[in-house]
C-alpha atoms as a PDB file:
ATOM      1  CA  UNK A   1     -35.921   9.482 -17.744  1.00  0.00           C
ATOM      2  CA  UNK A   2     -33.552  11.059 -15.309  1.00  0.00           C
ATOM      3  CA  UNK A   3     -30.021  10.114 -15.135  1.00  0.00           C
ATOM      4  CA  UNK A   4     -28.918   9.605 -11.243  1.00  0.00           C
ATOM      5  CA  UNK A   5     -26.946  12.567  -9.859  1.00  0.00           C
ATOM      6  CA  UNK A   6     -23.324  11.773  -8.966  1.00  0.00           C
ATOM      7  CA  UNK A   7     -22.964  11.515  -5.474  1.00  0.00           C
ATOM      8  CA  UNK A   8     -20.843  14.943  -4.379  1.00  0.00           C
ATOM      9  CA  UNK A   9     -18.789  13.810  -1.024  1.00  0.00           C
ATOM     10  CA  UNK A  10     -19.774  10.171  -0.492  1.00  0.00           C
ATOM     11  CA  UNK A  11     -19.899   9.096   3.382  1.00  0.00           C
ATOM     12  CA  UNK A  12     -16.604   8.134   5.130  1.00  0.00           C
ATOM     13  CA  UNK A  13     -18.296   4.589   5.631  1.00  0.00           C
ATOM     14  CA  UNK A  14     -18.895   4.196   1.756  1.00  0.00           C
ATOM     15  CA  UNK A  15     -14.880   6.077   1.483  1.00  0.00           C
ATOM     16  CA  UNK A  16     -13.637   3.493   3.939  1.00  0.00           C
ATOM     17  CA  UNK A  17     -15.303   0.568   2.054  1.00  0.00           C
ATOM     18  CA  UNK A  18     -13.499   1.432  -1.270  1.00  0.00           C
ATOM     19  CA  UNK A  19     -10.242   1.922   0.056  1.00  0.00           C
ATOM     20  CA  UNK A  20     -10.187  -1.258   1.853  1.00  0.00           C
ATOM     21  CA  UNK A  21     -11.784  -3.355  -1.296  1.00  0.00           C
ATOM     22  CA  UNK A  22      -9.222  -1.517  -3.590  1.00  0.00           C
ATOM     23  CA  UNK A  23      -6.235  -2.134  -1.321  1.00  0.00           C
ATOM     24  CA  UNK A  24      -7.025  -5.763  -0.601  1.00  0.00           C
ATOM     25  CA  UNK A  25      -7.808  -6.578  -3.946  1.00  0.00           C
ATOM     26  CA  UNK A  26      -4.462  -5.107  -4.754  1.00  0.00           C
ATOM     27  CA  UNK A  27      -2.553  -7.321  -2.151  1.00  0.00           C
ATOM     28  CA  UNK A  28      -4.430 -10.162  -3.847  1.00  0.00           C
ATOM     29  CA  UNK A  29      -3.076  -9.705  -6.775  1.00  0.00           C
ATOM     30  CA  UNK A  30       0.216  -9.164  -5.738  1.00  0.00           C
ATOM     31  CA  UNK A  31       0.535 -12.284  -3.776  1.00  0.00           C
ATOM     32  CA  UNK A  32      -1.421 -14.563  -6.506  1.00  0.00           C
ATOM     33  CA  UNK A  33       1.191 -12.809  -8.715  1.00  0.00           C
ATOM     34  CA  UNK A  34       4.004 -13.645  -6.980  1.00  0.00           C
ATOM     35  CA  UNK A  35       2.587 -16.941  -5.715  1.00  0.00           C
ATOM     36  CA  UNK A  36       2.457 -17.853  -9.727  1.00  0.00           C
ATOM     37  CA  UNK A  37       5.839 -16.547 -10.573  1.00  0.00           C
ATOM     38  CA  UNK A  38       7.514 -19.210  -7.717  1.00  0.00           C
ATOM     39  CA  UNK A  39       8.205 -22.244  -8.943  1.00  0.00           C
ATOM     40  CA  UNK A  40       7.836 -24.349  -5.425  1.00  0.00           C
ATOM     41  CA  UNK A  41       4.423 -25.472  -4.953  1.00  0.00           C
ATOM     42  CA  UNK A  42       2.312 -24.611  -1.848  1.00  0.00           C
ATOM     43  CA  UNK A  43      -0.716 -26.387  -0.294  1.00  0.00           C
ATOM     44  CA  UNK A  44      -3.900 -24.941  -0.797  1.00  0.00           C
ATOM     45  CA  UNK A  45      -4.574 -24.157   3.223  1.00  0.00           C
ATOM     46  CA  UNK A  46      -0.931 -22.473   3.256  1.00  0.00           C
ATOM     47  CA  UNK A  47      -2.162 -20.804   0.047  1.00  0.00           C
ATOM     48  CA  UNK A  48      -5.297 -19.239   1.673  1.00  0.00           C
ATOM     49  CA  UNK A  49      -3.596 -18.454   5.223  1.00  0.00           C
ATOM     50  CA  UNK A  50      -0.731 -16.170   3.184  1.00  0.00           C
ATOM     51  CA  UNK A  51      -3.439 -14.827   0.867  1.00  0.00           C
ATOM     52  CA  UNK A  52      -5.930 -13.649   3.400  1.00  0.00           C
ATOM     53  CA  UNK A  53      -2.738 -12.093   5.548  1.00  0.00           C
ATOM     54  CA  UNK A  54      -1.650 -10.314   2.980  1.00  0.00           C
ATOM     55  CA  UNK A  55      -5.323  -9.121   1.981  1.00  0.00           C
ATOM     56  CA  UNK A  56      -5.307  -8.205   5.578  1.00  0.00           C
ATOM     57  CA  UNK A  57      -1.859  -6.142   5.391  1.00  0.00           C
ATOM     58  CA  UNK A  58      -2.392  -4.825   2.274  1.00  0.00           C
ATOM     59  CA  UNK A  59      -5.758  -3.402   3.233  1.00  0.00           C
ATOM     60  CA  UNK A  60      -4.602  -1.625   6.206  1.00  0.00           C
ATOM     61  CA  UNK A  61      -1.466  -0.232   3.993  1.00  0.00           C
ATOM     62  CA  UNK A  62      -4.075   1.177   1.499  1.00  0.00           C
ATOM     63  CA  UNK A  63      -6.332   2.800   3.777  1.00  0.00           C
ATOM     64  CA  UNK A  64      -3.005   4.496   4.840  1.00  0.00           C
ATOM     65  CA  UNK A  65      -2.289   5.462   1.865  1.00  0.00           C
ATOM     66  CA  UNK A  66      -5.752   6.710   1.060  1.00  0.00           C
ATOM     67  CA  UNK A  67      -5.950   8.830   4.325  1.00  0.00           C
ATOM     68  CA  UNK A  68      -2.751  10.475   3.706  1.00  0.00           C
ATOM     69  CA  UNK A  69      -4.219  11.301   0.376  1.00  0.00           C
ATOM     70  CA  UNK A  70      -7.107  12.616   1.765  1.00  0.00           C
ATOM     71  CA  UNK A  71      -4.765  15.129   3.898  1.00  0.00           C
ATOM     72  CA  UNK A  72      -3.584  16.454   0.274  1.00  0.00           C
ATOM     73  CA  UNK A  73      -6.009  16.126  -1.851  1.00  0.00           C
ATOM     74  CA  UNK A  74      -9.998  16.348  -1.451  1.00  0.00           C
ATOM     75  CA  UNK A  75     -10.263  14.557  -4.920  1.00  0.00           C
ATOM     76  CA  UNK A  76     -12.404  11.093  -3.988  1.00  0.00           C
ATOM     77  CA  UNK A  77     -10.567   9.765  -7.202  1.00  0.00           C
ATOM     78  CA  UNK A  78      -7.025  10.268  -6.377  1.00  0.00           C
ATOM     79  CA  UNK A  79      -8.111   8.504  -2.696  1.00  0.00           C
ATOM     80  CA  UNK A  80      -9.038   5.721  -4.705  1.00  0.00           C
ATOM     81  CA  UNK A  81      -5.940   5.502  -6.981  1.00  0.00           C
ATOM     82  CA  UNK A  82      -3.581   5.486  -3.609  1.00  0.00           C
ATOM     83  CA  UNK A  83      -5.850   2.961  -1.675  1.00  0.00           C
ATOM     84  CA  UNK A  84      -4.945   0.491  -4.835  1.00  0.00           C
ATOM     85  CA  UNK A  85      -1.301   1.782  -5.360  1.00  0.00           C
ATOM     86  CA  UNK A  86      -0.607   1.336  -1.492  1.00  0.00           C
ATOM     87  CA  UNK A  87      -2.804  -1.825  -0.962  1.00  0.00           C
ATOM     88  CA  UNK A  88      -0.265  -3.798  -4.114  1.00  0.00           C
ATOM     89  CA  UNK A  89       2.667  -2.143  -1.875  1.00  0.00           C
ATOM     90  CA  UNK A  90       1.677  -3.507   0.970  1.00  0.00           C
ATOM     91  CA  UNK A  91       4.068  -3.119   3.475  1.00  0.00           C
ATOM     92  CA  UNK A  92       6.949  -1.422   0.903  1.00  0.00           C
ATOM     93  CA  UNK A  93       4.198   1.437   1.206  1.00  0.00           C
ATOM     94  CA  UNK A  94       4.054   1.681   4.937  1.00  0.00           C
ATOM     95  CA  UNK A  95       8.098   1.793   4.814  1.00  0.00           C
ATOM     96  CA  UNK A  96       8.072   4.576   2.241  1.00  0.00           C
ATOM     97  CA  UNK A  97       5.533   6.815   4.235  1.00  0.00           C
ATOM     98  CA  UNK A  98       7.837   5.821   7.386  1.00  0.00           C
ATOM     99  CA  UNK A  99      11.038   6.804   5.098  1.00  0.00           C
ATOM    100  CA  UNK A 100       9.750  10.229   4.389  1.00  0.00           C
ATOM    101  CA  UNK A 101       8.276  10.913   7.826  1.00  0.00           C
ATOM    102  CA  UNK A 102      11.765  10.133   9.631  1.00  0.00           C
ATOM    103  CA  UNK A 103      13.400  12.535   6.549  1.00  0.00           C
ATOM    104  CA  UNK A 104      10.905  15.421   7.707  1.00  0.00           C
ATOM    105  CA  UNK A 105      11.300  14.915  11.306  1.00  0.00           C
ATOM    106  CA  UNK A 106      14.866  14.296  11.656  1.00  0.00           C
ATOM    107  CA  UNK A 107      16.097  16.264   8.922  1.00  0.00           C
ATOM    108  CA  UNK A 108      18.898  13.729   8.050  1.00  0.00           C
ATOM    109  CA  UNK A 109      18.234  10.753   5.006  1.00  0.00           C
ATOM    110  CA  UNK A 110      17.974   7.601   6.310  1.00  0.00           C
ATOM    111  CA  UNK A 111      19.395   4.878   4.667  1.00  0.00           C
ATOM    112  CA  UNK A 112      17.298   3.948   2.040  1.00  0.00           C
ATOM    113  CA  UNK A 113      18.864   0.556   2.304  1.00  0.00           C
ATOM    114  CA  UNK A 114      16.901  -0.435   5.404  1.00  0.00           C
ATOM    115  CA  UNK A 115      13.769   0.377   3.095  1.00  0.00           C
ATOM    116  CA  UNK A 116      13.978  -0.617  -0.237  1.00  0.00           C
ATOM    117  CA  UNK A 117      16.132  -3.787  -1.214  1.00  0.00           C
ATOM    118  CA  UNK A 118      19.433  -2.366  -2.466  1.00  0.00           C
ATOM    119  CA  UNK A 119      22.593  -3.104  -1.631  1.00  0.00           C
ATOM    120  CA  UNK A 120      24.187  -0.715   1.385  1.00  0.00           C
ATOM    121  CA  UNK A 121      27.103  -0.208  -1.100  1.00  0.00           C
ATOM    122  CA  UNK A 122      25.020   1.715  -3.380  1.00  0.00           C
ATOM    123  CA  UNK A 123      23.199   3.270  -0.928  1.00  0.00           C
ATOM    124  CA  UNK A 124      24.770   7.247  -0.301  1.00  0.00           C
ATOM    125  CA  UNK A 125      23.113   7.945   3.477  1.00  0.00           C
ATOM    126  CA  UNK A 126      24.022   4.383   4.961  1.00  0.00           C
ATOM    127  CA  UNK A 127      27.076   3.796   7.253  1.00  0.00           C
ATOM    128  CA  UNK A 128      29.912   2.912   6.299  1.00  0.00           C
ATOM    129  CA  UNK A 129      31.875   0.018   8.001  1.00  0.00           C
END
């Protein structure tokens, strides 16, 4: 009996597939988390709607995140791992690529306040008043 070969470079389709499953599943699991953790209740339509947006959101942030993987690293694996970690980040992971991009471009920090929910007062590169 032979064992089946492991595939070498699987298609971009297949790639594309994985990264989008991965990411919305971790969206899903974000929101149902988060969903559980609030105490107000929901109906189940308004439920569904919020769930499949952020499935929606979530998979787009992942397949982000796995393409700009892909740019580094040709490891299928670490693709993966960023399509999930990106997909739960959801849009927090489109606003750190965006942070980092503005740092390269415009060689000044941005305020990391306007990303990540900290107070300004804590925060060294916003303005102060």
């Amino acid at each position: 009996m032979n064992p089946i070969p492991p595939l070498e470079d699987p298609p971009l389709y297949a790639k594309l597939i994985a990264w989008g499953v991965l990411a919305g599943a971790g969206g899903a699991v974000k929101f149902v988390s988060a969903a559980l953790k609030n105490p107000t209740l929901m109906s189940s339509r308004r439920f569904l709607v919020l769930l499949a947006a952020n499935v929606f959101i979530s998979g787009f942030s992942g397949l982000m995140g796995a393409l700009l993987f892909a740019t580094i690293s040709p490891d299928h694996n670490l693709q993966l791992i960023a399509a999930g970690v990106f997909g739960y980040l959801g849009t927090q992971g489109l606003d750190i690529i965006a942070l980092t991009m503005t740092k390269k471009v415009t060689n000044t920090p941005p305020p990391i306040s306007s990303v990540i929910p900290v107070p300004a007062s804590v925060d060294p590169a916003a303005s102060k008043p």
